[in-house]
Protein backbone atom coordinates (compact mmCIF):
# COMPACT_ATOMS: atom_id res chain seq x y z
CA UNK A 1 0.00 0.00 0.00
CA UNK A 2 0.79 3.19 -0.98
CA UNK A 3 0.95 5.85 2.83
CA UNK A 4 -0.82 8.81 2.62
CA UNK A 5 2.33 11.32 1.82
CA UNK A 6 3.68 9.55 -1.13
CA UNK A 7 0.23 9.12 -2.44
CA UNK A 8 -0.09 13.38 -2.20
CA UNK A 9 3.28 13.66 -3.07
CA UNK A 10 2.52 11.69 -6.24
CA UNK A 11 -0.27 13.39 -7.19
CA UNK A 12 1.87 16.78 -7.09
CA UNK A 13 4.18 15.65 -9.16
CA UNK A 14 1.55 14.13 -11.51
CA UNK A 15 -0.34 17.69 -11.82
CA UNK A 16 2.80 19.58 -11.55
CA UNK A 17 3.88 17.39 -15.05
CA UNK A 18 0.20 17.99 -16.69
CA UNK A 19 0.77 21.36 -15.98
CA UNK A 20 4.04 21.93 -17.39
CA UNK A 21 3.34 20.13 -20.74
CA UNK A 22 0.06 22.04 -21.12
CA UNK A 23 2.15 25.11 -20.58
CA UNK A 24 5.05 23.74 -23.22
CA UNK A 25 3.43 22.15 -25.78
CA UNK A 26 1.24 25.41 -27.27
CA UNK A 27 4.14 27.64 -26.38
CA UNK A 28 6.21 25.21 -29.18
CA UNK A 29 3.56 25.27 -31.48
CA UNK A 30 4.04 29.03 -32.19
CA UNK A 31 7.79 28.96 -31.91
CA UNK A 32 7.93 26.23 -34.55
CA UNK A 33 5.36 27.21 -36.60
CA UNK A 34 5.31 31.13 -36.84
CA UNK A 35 7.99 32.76 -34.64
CA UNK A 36 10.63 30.47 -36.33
CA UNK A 37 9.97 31.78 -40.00
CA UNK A 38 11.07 34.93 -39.03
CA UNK A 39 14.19 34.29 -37.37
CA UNK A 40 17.51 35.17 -39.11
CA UNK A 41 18.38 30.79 -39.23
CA UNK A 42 15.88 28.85 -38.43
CA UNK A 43 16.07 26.67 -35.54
CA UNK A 44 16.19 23.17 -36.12
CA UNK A 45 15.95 19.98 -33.83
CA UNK A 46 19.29 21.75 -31.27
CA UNK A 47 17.57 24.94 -31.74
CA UNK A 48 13.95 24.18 -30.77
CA UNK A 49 15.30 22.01 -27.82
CA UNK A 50 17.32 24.64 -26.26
CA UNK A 51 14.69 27.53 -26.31
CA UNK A 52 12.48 24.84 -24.84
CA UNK A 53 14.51 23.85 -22.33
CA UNK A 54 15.13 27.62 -21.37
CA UNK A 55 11.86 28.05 -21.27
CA UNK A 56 10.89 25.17 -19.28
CA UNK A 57 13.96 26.06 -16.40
CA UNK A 58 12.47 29.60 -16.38
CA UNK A 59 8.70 28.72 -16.19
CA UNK A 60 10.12 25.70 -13.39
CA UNK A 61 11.67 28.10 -11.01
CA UNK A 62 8.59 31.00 -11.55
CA UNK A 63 6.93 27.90 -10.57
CA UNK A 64 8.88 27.65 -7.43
CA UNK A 65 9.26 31.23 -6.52
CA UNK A 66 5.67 32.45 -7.47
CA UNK A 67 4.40 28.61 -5.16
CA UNK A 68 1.74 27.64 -8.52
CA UNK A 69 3.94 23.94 -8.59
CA UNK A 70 2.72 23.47 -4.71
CA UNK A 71 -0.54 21.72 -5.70
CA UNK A 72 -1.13 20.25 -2.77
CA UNK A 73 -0.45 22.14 -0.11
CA UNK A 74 -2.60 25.39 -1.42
CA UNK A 75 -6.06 26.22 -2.41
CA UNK A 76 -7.24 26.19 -5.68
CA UNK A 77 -7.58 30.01 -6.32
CA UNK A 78 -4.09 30.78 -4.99
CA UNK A 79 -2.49 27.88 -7.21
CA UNK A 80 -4.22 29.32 -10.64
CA UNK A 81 -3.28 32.57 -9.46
CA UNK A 82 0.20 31.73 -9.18
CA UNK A 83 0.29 29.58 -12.61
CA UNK A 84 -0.87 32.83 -14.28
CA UNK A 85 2.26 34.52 -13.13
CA UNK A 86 4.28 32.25 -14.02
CA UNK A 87 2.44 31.66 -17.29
CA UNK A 88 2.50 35.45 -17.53
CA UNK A 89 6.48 36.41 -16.87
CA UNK A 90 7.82 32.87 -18.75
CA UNK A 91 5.98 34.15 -21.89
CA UNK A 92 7.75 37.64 -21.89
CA UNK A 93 11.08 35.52 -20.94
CA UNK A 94 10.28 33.88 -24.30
CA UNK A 95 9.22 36.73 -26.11
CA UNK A 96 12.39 38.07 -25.42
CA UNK A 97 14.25 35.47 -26.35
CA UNK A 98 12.35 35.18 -30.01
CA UNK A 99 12.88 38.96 -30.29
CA UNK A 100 16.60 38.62 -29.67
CA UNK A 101 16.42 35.29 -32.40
CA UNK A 102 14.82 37.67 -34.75
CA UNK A 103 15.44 40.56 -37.35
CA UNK A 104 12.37 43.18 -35.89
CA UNK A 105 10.21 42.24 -32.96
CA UNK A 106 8.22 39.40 -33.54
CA UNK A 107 4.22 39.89 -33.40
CA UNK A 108 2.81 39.86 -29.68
CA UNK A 109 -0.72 38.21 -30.44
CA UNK A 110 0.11 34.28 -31.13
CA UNK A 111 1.49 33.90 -27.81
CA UNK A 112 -1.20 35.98 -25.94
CA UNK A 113 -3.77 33.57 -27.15
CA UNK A 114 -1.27 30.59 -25.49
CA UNK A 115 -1.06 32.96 -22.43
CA UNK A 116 -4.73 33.53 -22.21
CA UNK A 117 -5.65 29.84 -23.37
């Protein structure tokens, strides 16, 4: 049998996982499929696995400073409230990063709609 604490503490770390891939995987969909055209090379395979992995260290330790990867321990309200900053300041992390990638500043509105979705 499974005690009590490993059972919550794997059910953090199962939501804390859902979580980060639902954050990830829309946040590569615009990188790959419209940020990337207008970058001066385009990113291949090393390149797209690199700004993801920034991304995902930066959105991982919002996580931990902002408290929205403490599923368990918090209520719901202050656990979404806390995913939206880190939702929030990782996308303008990555912004900047595509801007830096790129030869004018990319446009803002395909990853609002993964910041608001």
């Amino acid at each position: 049998m499974i005690s009590h604490n490993a059972g919550r503490r794997l059910y953090t770390l199962v939501t804390c996982f859902i979580m980060l891939v639902a954050d990830i995987f829309p946040v590569y969909y615009v990188l790959h499929n419209i940020y990337n055209q207008g970058f001066r090379t385009q990113l291949y395979l090393r390149g797209h696995i690199f700004v993801m992995a920034f991304y995902t260290v930066v959105f991982i330790f919002l996580g931990n400073v902002f408290g929205g990867l403490t599923v368990g321990m918090r209520r719901k309200g202050e656990v979404m409230f806390s995913l939206l900053f880190t939702s929030g300041f990782s996308a303008v992390f990555f912004y900047l990063i595509t801007a830096m990638l790129s030869y004018a500043f990319p446009k803002v509105t395909p990853l609002l709609v993964v910041f608001l979705i």
